[in-house]
C-alpha atoms as a PDB file:
ATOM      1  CA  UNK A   1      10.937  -6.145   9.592  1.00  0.00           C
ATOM      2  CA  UNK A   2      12.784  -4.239   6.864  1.00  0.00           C
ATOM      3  CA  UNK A   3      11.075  -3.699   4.007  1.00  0.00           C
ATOM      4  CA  UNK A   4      12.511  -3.028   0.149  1.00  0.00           C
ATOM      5  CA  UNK A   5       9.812  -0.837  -2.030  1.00  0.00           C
ATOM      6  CA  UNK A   6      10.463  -0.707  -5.621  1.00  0.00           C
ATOM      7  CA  UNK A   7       9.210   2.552  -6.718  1.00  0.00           C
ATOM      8  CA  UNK A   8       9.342   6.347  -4.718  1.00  0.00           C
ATOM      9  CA  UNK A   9       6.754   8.926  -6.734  1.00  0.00           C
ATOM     10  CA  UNK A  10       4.016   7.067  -7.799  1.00  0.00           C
ATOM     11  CA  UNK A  11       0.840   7.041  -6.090  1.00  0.00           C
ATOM     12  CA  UNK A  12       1.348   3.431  -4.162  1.00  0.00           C
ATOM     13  CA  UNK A  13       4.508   4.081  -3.435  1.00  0.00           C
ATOM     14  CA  UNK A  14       3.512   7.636  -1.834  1.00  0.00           C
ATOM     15  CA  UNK A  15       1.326   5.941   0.096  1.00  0.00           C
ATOM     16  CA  UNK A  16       3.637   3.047   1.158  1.00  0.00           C
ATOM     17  CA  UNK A  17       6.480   5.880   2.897  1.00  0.00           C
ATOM     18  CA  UNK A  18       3.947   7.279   4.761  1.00  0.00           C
ATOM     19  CA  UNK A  19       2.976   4.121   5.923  1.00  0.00           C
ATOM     20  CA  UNK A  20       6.326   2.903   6.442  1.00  0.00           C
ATOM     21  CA  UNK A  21       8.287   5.722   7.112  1.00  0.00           C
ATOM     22  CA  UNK A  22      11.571   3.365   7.552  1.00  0.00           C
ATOM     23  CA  UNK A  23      11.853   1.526   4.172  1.00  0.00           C
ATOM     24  CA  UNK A  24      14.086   1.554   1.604  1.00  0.00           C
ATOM     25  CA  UNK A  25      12.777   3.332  -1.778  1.00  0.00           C
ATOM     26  CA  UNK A  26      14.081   2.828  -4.970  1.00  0.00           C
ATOM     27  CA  UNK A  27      13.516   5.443  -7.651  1.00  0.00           C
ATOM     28  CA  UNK A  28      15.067   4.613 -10.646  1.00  0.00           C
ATOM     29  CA  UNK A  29      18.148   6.120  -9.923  1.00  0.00           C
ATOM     30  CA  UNK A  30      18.818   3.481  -7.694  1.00  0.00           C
ATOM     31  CA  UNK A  31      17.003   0.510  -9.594  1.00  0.00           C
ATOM     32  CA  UNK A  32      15.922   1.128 -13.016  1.00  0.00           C
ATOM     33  CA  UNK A  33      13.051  -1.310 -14.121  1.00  0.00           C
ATOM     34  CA  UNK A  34      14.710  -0.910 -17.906  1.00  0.00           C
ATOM     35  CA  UNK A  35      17.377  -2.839 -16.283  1.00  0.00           C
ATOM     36  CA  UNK A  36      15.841  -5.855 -14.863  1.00  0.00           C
ATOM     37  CA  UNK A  37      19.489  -7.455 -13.471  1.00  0.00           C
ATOM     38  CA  UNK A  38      19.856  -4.268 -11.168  1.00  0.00           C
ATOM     39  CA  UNK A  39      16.780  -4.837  -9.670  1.00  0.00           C
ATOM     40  CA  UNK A  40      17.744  -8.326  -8.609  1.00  0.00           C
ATOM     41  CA  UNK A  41      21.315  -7.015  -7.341  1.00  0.00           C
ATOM     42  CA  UNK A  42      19.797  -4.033  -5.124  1.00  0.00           C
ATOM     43  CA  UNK A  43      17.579  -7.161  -3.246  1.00  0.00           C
ATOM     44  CA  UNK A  44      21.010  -9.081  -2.963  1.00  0.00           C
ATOM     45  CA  UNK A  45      22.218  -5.860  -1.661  1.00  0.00           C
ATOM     46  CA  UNK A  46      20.170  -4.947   0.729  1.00  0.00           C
ATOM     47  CA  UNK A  47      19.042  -8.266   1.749  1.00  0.00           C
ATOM     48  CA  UNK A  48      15.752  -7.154   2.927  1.00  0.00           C
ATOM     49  CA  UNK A  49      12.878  -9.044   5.318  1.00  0.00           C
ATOM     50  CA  UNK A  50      10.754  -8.752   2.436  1.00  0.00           C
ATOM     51  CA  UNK A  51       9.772  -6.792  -0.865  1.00  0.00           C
ATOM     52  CA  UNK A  52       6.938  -5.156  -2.532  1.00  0.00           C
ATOM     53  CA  UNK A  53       7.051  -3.291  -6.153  1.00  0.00           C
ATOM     54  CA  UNK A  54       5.187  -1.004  -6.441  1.00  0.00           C
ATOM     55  CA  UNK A  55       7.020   0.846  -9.667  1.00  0.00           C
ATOM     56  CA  UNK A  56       4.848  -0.456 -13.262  1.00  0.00           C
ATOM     57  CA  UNK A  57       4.610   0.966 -16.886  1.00  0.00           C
ATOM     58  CA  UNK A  58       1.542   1.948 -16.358  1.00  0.00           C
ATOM     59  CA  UNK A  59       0.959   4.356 -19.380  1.00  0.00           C
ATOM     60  CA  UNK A  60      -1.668   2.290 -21.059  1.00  0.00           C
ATOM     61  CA  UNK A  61      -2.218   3.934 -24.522  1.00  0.00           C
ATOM     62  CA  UNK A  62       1.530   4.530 -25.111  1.00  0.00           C
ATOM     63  CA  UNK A  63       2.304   0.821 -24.270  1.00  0.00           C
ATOM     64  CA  UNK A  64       0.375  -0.239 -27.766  1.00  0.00           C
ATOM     65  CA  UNK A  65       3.004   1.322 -30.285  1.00  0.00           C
ATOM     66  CA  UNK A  66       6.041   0.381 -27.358  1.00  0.00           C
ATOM     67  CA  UNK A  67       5.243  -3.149 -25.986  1.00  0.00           C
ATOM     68  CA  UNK A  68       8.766  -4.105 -25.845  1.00  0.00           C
ATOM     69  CA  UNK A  69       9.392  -1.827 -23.621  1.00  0.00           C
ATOM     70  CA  UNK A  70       6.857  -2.411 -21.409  1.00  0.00           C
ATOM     71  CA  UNK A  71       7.387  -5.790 -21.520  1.00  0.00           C
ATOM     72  CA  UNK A  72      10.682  -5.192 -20.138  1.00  0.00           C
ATOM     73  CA  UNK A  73       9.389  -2.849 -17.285  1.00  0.00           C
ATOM     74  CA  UNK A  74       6.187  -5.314 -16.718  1.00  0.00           C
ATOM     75  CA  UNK A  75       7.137  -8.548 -16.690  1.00  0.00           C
ATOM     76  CA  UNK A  76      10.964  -9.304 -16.986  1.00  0.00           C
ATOM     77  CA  UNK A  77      11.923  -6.789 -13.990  1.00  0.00           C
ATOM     78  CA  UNK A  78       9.391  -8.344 -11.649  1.00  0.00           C
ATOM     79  CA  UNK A  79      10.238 -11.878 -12.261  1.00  0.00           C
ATOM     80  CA  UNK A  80      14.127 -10.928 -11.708  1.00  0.00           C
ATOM     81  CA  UNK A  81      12.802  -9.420  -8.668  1.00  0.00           C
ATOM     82  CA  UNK A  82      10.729 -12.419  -7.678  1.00  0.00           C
ATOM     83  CA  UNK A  83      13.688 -15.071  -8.234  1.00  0.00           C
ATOM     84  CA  UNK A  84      16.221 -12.991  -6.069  1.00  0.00           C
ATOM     85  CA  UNK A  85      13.954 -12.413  -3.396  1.00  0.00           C
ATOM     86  CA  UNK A  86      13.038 -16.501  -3.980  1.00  0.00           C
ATOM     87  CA  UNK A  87      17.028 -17.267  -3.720  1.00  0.00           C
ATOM     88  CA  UNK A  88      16.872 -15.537  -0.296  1.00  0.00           C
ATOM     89  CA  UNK A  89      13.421 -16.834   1.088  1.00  0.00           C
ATOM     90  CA  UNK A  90      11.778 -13.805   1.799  1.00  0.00           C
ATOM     91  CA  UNK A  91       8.047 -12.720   0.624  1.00  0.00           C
ATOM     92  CA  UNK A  92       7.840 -10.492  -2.670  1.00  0.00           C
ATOM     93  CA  UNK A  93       4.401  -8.653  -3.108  1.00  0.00           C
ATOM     94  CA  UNK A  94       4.315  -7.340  -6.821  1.00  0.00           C
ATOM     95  CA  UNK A  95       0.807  -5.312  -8.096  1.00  0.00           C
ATOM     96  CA  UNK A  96      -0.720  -6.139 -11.112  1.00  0.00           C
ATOM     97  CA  UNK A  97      -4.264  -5.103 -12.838  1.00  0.00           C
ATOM     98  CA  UNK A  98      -8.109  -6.562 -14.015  1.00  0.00           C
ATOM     99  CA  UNK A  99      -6.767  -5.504 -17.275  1.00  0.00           C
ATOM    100  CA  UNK A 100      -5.672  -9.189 -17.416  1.00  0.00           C
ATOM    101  CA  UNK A 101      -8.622  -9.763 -18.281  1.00  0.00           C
ATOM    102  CA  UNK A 102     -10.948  -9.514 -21.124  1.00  0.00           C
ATOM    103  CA  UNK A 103     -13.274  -7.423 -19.637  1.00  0.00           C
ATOM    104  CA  UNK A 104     -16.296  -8.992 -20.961  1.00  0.00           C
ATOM    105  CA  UNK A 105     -19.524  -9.868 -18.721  1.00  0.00           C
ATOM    106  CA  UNK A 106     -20.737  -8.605 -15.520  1.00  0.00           C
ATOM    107  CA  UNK A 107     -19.647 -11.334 -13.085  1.00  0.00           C
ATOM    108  CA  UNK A 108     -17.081  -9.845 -11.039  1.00  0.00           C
ATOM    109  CA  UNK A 109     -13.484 -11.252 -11.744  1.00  0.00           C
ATOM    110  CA  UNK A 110     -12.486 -14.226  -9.282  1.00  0.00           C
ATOM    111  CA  UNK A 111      -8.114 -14.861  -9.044  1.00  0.00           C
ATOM    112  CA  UNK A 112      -8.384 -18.345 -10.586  1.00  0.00           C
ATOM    113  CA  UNK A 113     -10.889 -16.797 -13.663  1.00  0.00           C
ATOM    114  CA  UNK A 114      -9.082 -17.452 -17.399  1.00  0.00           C
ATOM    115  CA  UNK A 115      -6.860 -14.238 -18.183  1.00  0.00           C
ATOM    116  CA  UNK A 116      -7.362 -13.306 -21.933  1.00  0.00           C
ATOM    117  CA  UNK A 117      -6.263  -9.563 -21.841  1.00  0.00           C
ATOM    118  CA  UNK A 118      -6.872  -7.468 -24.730  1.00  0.00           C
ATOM    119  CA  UNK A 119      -4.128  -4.966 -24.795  1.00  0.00           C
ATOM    120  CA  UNK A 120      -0.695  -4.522 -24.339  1.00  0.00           C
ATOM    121  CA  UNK A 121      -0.473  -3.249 -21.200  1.00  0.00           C
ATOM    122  CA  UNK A 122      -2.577  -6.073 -19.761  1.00  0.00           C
ATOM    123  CA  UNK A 123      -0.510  -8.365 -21.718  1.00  0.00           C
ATOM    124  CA  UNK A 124       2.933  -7.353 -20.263  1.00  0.00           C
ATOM    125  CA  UNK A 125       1.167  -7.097 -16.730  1.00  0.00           C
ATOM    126  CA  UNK A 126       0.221 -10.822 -17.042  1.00  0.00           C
ATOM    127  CA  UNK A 127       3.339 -12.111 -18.440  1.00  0.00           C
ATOM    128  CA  UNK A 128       4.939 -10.447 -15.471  1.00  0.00           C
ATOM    129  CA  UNK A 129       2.642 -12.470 -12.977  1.00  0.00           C
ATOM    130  CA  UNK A 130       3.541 -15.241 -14.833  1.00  0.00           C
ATOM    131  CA  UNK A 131       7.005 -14.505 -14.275  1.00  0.00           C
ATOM    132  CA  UNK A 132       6.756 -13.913 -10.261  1.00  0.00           C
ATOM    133  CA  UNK A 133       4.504 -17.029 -10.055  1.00  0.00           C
ATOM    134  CA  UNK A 134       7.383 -19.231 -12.258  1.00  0.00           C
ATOM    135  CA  UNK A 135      10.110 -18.093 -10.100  1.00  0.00           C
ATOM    136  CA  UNK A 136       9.357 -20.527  -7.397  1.00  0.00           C
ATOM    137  CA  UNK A 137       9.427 -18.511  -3.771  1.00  0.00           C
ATOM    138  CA  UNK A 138       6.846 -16.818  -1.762  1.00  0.00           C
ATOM    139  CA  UNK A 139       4.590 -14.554  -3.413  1.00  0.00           C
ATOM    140  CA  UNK A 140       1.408 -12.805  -3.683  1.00  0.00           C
ATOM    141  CA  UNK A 141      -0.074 -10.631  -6.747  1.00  0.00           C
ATOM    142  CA  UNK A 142      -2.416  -8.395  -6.059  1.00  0.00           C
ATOM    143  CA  UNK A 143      -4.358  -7.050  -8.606  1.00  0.00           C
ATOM    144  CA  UNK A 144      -6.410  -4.166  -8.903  1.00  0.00           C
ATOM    145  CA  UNK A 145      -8.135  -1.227 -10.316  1.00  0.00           C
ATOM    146  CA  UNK A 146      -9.203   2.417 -10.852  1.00  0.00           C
ATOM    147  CA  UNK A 147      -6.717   3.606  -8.442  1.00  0.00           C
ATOM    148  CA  UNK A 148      -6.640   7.375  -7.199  1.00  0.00           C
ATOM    149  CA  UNK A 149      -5.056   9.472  -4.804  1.00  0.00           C
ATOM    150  CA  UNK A 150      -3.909  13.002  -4.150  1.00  0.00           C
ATOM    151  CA  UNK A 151      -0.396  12.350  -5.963  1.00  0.00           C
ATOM    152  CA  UNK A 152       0.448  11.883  -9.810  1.00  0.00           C
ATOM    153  CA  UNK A 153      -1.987  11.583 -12.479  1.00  0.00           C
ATOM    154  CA  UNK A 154      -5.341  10.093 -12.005  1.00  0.00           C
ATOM    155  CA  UNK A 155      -9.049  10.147 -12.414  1.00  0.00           C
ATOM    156  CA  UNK A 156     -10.533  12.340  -9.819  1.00  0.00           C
ATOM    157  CA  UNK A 157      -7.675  14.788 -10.248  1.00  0.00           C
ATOM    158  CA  UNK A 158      -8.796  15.342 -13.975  1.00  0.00           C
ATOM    159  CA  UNK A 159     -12.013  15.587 -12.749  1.00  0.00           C
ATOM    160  CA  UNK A 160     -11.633  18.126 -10.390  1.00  0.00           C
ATOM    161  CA  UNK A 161      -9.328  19.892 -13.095  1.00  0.00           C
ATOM    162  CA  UNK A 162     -11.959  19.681 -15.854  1.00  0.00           C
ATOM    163  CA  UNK A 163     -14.842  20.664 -13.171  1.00  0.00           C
ATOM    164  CA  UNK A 164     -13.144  24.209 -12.115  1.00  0.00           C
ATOM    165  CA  UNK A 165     -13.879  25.520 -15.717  1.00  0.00           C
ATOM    166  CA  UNK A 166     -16.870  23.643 -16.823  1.00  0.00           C
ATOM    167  CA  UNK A 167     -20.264  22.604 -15.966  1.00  0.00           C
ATOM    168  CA  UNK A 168     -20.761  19.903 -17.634  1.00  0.00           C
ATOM    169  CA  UNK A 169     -19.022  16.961 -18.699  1.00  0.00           C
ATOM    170  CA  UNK A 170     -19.634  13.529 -20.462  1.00  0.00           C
ATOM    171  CA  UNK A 171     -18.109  10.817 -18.859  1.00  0.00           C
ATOM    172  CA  UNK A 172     -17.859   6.918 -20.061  1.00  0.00           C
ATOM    173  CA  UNK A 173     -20.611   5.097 -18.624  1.00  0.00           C
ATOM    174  CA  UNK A 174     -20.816   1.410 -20.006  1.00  0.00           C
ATOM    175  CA  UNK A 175     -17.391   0.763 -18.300  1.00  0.00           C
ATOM    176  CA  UNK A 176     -17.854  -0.668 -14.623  1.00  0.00           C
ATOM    177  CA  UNK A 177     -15.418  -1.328 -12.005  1.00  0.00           C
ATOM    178  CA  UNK A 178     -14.179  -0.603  -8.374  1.00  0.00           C
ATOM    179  CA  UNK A 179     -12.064   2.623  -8.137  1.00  0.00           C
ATOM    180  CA  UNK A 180      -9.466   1.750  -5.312  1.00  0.00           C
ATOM    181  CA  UNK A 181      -7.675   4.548  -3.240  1.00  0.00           C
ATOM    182  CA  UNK A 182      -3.858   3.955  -3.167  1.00  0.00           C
ATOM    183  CA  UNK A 183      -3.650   4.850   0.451  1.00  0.00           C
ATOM    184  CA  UNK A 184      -5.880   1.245   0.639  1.00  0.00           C
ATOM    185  CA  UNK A 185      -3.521  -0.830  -1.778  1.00  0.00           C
ATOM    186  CA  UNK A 186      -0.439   0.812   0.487  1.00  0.00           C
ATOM    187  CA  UNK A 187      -1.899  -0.834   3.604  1.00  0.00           C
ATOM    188  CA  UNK A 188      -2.748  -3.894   1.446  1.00  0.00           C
ATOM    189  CA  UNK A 189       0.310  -4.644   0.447  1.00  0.00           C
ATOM    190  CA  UNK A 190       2.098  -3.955   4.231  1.00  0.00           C
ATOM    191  CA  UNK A 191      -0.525  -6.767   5.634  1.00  0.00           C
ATOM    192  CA  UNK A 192      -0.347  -8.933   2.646  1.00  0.00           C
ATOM    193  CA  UNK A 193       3.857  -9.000   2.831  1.00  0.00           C
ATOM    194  CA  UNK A 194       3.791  -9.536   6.686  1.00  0.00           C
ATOM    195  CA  UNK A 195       0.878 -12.290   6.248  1.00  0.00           C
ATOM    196  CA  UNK A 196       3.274 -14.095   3.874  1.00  0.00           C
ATOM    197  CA  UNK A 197       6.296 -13.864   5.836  1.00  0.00           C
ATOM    198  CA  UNK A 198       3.992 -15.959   9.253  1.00  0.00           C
ATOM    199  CA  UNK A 199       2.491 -18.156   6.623  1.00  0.00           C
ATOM    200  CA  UNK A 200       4.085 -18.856   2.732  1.00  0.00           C
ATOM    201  CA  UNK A 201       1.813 -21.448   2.295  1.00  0.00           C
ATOM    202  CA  UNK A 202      -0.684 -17.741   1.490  1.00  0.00           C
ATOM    203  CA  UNK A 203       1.248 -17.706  -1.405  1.00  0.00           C
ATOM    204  CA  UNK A 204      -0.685 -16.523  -4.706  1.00  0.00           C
ATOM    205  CA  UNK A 205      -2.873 -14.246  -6.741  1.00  0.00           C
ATOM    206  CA  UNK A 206      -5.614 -11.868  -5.127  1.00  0.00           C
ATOM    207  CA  UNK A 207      -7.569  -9.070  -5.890  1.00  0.00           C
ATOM    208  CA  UNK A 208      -8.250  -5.789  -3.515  1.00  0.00           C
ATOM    209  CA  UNK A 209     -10.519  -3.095  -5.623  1.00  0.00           C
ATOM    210  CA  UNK A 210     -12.740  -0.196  -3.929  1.00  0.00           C
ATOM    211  CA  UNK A 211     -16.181  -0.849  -3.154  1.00  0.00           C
ATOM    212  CA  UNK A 212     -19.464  -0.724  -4.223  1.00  0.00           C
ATOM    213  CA  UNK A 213     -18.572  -0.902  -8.042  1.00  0.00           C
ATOM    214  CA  UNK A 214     -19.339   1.710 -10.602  1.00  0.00           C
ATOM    215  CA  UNK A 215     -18.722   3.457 -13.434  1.00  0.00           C
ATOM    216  CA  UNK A 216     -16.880   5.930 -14.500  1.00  0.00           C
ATOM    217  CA  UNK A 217     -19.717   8.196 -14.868  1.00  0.00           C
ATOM    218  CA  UNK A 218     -21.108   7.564 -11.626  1.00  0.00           C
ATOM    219  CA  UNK A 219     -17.353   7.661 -10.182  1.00  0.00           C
ATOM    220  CA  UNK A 220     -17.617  11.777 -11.841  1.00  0.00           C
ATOM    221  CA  UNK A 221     -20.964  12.087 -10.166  1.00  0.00           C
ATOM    222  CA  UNK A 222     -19.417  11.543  -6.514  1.00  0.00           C
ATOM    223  CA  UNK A 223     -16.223  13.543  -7.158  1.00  0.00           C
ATOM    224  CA  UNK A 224     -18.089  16.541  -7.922  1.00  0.00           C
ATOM    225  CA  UNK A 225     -20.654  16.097  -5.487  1.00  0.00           C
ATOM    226  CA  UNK A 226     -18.354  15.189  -2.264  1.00  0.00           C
ATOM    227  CA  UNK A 227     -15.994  18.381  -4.044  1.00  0.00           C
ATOM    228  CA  UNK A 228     -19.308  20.575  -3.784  1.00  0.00           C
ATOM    229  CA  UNK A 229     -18.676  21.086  -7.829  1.00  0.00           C
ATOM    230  CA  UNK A 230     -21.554  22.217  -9.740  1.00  0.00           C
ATOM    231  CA  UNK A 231     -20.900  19.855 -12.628  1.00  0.00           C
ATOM    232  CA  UNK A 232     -23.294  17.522 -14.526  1.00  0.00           C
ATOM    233  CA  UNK A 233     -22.367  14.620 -16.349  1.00  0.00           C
ATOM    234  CA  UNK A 234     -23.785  13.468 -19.297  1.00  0.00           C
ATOM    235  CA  UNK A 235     -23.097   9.536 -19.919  1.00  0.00           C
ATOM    236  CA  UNK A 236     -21.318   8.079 -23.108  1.00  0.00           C
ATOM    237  CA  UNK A 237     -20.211   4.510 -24.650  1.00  0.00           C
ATOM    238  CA  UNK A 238     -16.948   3.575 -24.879  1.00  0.00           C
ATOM    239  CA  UNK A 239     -17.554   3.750 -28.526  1.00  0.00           C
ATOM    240  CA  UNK A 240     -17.984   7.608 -28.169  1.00  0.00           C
ATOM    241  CA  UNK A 241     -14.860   8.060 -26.249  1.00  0.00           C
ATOM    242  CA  UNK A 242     -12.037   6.127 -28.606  1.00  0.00           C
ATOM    243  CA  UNK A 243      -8.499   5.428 -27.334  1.00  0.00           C
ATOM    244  CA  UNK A 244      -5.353   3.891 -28.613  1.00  0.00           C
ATOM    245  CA  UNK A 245      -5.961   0.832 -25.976  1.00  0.00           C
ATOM    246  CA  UNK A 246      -8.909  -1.076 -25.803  1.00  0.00           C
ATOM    247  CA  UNK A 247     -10.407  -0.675 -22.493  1.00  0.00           C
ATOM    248  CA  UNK A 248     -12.344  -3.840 -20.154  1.00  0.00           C
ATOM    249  CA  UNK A 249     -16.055  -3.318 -19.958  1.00  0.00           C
ATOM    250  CA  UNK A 250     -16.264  -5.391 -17.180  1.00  0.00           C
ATOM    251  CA  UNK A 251     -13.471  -4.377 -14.376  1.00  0.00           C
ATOM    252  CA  UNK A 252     -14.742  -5.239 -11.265  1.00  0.00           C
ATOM    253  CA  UNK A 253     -13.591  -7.987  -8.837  1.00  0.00           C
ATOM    254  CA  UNK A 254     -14.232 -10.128  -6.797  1.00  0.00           C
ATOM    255  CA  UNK A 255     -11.546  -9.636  -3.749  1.00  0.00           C
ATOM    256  CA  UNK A 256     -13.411 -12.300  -1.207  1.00  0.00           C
ATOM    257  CA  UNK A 257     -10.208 -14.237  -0.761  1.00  0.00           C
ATOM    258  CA  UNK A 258      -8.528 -11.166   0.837  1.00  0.00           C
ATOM    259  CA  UNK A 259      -9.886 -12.836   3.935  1.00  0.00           C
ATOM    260  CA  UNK A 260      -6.869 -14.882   4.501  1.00  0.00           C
ATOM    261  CA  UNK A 261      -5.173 -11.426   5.658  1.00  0.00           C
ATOM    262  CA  UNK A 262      -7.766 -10.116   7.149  1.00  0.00           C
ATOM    263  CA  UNK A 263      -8.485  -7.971   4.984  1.00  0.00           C
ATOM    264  CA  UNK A 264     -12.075  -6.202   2.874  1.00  0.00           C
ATOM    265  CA  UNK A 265     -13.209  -4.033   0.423  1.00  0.00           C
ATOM    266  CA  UNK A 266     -12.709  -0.402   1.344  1.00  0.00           C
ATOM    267  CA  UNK A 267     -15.441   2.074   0.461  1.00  0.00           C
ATOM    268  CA  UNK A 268     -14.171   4.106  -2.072  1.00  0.00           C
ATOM    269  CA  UNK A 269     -16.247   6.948  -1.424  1.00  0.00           C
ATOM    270  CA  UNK A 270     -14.958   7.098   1.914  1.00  0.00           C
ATOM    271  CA  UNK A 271     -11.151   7.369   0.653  1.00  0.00           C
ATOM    272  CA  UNK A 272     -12.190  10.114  -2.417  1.00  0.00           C
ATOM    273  CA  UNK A 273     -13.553  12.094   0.910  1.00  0.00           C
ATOM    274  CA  UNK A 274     -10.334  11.711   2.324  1.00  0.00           C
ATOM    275  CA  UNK A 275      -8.131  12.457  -1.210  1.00  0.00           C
ATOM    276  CA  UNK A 276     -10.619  15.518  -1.729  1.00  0.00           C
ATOM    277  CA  UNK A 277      -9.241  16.910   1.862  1.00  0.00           C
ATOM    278  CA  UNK A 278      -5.646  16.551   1.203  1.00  0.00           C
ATOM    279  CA  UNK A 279      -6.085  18.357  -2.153  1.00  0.00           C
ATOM    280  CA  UNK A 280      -7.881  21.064  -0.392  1.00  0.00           C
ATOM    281  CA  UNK A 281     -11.196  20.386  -2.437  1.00  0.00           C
ATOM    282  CA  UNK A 282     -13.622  19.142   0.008  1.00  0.00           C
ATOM    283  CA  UNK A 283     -16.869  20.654   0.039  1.00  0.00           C
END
């Protein structure tokens, strides 16, 4: 199977060409999400098995004062994306977030739950699944959450930069969710596509996010205790810790339907062991 993967630096797609070592990448050299219509020609043009995108706006704060463009990134690229790869009949896996929705509660988030995000990233992110799910072919959205690797910007990695010079930190703790490694989403993604292309009728929305839930704090606490980091952390409110996008309280979800694929939960702990080795940090 030959497999299209929109996006080449960020952490998914890291994971995805070490995975699968003989896709096609496109950075945005080759298929800038600003530019929705080139997406949908470089599917026509490769006329691949199937696609995945794993390439987002995913700066959250900035997307408040520059919607528009996210929108554009978030939404209108994926559904040209979805409605090429629907003109040629193959599968199209596109990643999305919980951030679609509110965030209140502390029920974990089912795929058919309302969607009322409460930002503009999460808005953009929804009108994009929106988009895939309108276009009319074979599908799946994944969302998910908290995800960290070795690569790019991310969670543990300020963590482990903020624990090398202090000793304590205090760390958001009324915020819960399920951090998911991207090496776990990667895989994801390669089983959902293939599970698609035997059966379409798997067609829809689904949730994969790192197991057992947590929260931010208690996400510090493990860094810096699997990183053998002498760091306490002191918890906060969200209140204490203000930012320019209003973040979910309640982020976790519930990813049971990942069964049709065969897939589960992964431990997160097991796959910030594994991120804390490649980044030479391990204790």
């Amino acid at each position: 199977m030959t497999y299209l993967i929109f996006g080449r630096t960020g952490q998914v797609a890291t994971e995805l060409a070490r995975l699968a070592p003989d896709a096609t990448f496109l950075g945005r050299e080759e298929a800038d999400l600003s530019d929705p219509a080139a997406c949908a020609a470089a599917i026509a043009s490769h006329a691949p098995a199937m696609v995945i995108n794993a390439a987002a706006w995913t700066a959250v704060d900035k997307a408040e004062s520059e919607e528009p463009a996210a929108l554009v990134i978030n939404a209108e690229a994926p559904g040209a994306m979805a409605r090429a790869c629907a003109g040629l009949g193959i599968p199209f896996v596109h990643i999305s977030t919980d951030y679609v929705f509110d965030g209140t509660g502390e029920t974990p988030w089912k795929p058919s739950d309302p969607v009322n995000p409460h930002n503009a990233y999460g808005r953009t992110k929804l009108a994009g699944e929106r988009a895939v799910a309108a276009a009319g072919g074979t599908y799946a959205i994944l969302r998910t959450s908290w995800v960290f690797s070795a690569h790019g910007t991310n969670f543990v990695k300020t963590m482990l930069r903020l624990g090398a010079s202090r000793d304590h930190l205090t760390v958001v703790a009324d915020q819960i969710g399920g951090p998911t490694p991207a090496a776990d989403i990667a895989s994801g993604c390669l089983a959902i596509a293939q599970g698609l292309a035997r059966d379409p009728a798997k067609t829809g929305i689904y949730h994969l996010a790192g197991a057992p839930d947590v929260s931010w704090a208690g996400f510090a606490r493990e860094t810096f205790a699997q990183a053998g980091l002498a760091v306490t952390v002191g918890d906060i409110p969200t209140s204490a810790f203000p930012t320019p996008a209003k973040r979910p309280a309640n982020s976790r979800l519930d990813c049971a339907t990942l069964a049709v694929f065969g897939l589960t939960r992964p431990d997160w702990r097991r796959g910030l062991s594994a991120v804390l080795k490649e980044l030479g940090a391990a204790s």
